[in-house]
C-alpha atoms as a PDB file:
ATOM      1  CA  UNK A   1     -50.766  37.043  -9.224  1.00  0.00           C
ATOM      2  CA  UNK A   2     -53.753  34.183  -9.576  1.00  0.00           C
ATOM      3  CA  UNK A   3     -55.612  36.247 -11.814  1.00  0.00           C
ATOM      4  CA  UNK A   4     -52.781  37.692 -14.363  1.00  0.00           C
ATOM      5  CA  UNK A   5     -53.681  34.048 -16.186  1.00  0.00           C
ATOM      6  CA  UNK A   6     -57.484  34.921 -16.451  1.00  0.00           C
ATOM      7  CA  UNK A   7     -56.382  38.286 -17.790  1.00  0.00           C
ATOM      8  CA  UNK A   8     -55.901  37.161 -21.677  1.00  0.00           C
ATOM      9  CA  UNK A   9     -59.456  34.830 -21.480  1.00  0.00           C
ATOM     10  CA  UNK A  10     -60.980  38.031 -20.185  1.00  0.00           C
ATOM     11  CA  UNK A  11     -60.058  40.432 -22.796  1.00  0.00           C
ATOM     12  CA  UNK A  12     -60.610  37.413 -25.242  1.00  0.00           C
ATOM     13  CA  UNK A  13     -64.141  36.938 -23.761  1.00  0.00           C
ATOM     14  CA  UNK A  14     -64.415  40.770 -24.335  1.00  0.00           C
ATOM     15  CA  UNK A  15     -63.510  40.813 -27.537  1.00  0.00           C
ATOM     16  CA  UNK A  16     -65.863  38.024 -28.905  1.00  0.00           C
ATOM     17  CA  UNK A  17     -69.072  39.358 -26.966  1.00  0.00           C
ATOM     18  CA  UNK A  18     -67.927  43.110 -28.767  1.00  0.00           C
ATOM     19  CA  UNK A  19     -67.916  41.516 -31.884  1.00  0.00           C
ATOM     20  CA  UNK A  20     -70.667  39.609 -32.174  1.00  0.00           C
ATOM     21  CA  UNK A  21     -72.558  42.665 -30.638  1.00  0.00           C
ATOM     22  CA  UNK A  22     -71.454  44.510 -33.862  1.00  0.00           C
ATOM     23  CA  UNK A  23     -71.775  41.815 -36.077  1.00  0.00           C
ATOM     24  CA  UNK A  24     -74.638  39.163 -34.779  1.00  0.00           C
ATOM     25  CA  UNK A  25     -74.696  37.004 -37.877  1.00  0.00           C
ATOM     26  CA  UNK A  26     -70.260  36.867 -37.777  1.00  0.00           C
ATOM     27  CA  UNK A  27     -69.503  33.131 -37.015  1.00  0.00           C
ATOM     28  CA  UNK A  28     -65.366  34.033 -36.411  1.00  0.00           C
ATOM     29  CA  UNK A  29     -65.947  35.081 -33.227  1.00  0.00           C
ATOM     30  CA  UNK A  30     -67.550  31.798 -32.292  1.00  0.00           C
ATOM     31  CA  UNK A  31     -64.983  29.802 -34.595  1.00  0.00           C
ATOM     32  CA  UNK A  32     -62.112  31.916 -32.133  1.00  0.00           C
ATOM     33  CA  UNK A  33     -63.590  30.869 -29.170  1.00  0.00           C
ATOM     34  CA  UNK A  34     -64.040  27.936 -29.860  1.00  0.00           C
ATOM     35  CA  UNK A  35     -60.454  27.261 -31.098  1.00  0.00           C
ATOM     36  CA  UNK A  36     -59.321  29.227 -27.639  1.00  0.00           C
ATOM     37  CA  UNK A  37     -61.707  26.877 -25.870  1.00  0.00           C
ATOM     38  CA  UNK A  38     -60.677  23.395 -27.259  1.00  0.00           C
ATOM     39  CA  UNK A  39     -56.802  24.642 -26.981  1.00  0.00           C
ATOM     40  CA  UNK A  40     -57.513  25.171 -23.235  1.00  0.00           C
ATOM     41  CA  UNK A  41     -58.145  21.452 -22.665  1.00  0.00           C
ATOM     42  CA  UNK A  42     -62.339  22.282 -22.956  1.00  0.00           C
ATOM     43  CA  UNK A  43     -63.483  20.799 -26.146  1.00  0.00           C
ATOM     44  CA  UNK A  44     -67.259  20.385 -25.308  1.00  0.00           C
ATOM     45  CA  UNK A  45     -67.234  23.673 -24.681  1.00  0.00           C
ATOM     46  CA  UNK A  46     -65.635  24.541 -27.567  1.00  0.00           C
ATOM     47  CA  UNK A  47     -67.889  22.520 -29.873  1.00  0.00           C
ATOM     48  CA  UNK A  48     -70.913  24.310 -28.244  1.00  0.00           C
ATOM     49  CA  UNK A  49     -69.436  27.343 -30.042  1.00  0.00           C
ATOM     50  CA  UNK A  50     -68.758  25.338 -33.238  1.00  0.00           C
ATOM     51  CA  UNK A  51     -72.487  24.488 -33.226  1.00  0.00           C
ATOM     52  CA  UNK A  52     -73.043  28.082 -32.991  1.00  0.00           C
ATOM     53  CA  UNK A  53     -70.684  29.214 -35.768  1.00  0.00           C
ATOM     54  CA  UNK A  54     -71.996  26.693 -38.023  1.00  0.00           C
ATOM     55  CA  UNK A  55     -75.948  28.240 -36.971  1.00  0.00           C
ATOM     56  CA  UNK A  56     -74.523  31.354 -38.193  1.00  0.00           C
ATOM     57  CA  UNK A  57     -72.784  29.952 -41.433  1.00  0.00           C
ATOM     58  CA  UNK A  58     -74.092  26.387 -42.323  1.00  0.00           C
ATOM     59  CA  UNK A  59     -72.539  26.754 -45.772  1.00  0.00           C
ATOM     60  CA  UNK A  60     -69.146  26.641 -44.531  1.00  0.00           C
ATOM     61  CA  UNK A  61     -66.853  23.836 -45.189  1.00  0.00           C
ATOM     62  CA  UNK A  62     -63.966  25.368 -42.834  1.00  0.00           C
ATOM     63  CA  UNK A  63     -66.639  25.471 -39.801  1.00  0.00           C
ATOM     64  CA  UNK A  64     -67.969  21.504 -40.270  1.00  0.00           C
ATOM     65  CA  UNK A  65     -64.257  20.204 -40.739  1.00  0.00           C
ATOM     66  CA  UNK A  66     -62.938  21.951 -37.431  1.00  0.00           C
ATOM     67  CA  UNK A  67     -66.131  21.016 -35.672  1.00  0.00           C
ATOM     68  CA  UNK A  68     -65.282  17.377 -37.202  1.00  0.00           C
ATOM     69  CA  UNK A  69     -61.952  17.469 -36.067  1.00  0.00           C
ATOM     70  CA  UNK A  70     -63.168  18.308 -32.413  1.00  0.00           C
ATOM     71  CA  UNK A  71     -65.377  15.160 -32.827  1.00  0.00           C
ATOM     72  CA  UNK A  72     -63.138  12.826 -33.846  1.00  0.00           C
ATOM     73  CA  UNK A  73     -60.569  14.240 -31.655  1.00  0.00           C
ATOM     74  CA  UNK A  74     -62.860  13.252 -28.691  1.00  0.00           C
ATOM     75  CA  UNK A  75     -63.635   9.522 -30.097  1.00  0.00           C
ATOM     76  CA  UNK A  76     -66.778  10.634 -31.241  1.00  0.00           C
ATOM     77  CA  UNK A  77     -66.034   9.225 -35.129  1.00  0.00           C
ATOM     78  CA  UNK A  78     -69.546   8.679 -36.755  1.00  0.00           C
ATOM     79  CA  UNK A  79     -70.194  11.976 -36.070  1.00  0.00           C
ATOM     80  CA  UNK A  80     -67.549  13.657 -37.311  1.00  0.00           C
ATOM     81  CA  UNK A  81     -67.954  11.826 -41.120  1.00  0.00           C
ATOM     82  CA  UNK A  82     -70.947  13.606 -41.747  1.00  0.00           C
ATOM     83  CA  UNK A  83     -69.498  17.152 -41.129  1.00  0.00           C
ATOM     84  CA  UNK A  84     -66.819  16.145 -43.760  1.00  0.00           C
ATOM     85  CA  UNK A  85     -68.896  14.810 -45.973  1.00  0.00           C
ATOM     86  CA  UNK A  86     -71.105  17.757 -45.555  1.00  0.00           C
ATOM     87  CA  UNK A  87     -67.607  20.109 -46.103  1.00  0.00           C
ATOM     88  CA  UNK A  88     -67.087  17.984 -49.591  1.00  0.00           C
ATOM     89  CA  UNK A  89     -70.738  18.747 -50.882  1.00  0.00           C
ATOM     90  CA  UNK A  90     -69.501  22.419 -50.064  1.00  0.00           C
ATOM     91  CA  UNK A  91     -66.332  22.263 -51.660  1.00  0.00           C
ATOM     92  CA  UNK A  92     -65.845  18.857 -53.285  1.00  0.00           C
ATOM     93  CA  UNK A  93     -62.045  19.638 -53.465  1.00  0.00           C
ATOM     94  CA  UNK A  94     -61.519  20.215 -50.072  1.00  0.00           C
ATOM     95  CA  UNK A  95     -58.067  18.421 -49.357  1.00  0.00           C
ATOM     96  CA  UNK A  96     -58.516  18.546 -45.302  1.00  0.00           C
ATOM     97  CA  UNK A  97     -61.894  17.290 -45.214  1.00  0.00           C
ATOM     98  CA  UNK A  98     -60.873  14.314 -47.636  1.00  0.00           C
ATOM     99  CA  UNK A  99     -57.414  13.683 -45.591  1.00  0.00           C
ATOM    100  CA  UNK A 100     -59.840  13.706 -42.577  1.00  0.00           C
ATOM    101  CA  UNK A 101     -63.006  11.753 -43.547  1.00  0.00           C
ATOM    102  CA  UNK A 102     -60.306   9.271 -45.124  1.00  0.00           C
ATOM    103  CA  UNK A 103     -58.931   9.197 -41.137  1.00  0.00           C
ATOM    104  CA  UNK A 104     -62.011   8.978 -39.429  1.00  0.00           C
ATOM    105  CA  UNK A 105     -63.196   6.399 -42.030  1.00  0.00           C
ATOM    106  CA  UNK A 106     -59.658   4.246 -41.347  1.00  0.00           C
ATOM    107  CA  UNK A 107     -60.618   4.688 -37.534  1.00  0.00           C
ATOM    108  CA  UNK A 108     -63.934   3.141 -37.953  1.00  0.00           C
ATOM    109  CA  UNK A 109     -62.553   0.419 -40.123  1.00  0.00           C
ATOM    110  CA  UNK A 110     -64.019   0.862 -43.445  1.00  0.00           C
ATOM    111  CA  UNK A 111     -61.472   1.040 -45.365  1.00  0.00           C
ATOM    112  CA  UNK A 112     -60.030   3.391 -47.851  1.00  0.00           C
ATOM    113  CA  UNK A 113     -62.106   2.030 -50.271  1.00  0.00           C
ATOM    114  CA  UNK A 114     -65.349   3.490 -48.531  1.00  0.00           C
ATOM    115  CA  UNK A 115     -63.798   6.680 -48.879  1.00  0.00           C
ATOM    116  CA  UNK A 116     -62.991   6.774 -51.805  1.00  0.00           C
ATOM    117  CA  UNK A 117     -66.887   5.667 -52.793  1.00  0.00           C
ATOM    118  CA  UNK A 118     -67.892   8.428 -50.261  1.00  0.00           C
ATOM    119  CA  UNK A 119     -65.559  11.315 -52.217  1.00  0.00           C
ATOM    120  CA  UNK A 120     -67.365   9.771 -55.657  1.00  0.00           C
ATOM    121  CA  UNK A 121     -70.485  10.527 -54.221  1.00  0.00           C
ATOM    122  CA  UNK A 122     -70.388  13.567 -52.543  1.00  0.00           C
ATOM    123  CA  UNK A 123     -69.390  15.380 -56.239  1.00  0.00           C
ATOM    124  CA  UNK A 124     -72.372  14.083 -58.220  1.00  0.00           C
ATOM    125  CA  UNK A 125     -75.002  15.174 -55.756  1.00  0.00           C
END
């Protein structure tokens, strides 16, 4: 009965090290895991894995704001502006990583007017 639980996270873990044995260079598995990972009450586990994905894709705006999100999620907020900034010089009309740099910016205290400067910016680079 103890180990029906580890059942699912060992298929899972299965699964991920199947896929990436197929596809090295496919940053979803890592994404997955890392999702599975954070949702399991692990999230510095899980952002090792984000790291990873983001290795494997660094051009993804998706991977840098849910590797934010894990950042700012654990207090960790200067960190986490970057990868959103970094997800709005990858697509400047990203409405999660503006809604979330906006956050972590109102979290540090600088305002919404910082934001705002920082959205300006990040399109004319």
């Amino acid at each position: 009965m103890a180990n029906q639980g580890r059942m699912p996270e060992r298929r899972a873990k299965s699964c991920r090290v199947l896929a990436l044995h197929f596809k090295p260079g496919y940053a979803l598995p890592q994404i997955n895991w890392g999702v599975a990972l954070a949702q399991q009450g692990k999230p510095a586990e899980a952002i090792d894995h984000y790291r990873q994905a983001l290795r494997l894709k660094p051009h993804s705006a998706e991977v840098h704001i849910i590797w934010g999100t894990a950042l700012a999620d654990r207090g960790r907020l200067a960190e986490p502006s970057e990868h959103f900034r970094q997800a709005l010089r990858i697509k400047p009309d990203h409405a999660a990583a503006q809604s979330s740099l906006l956050n972590v910016l109102r979290r540090l205290g600088t305002g919404k007017e910082d934001a705002a400067h920082s959205r300006k910016g990040e399109k004319t680079d």
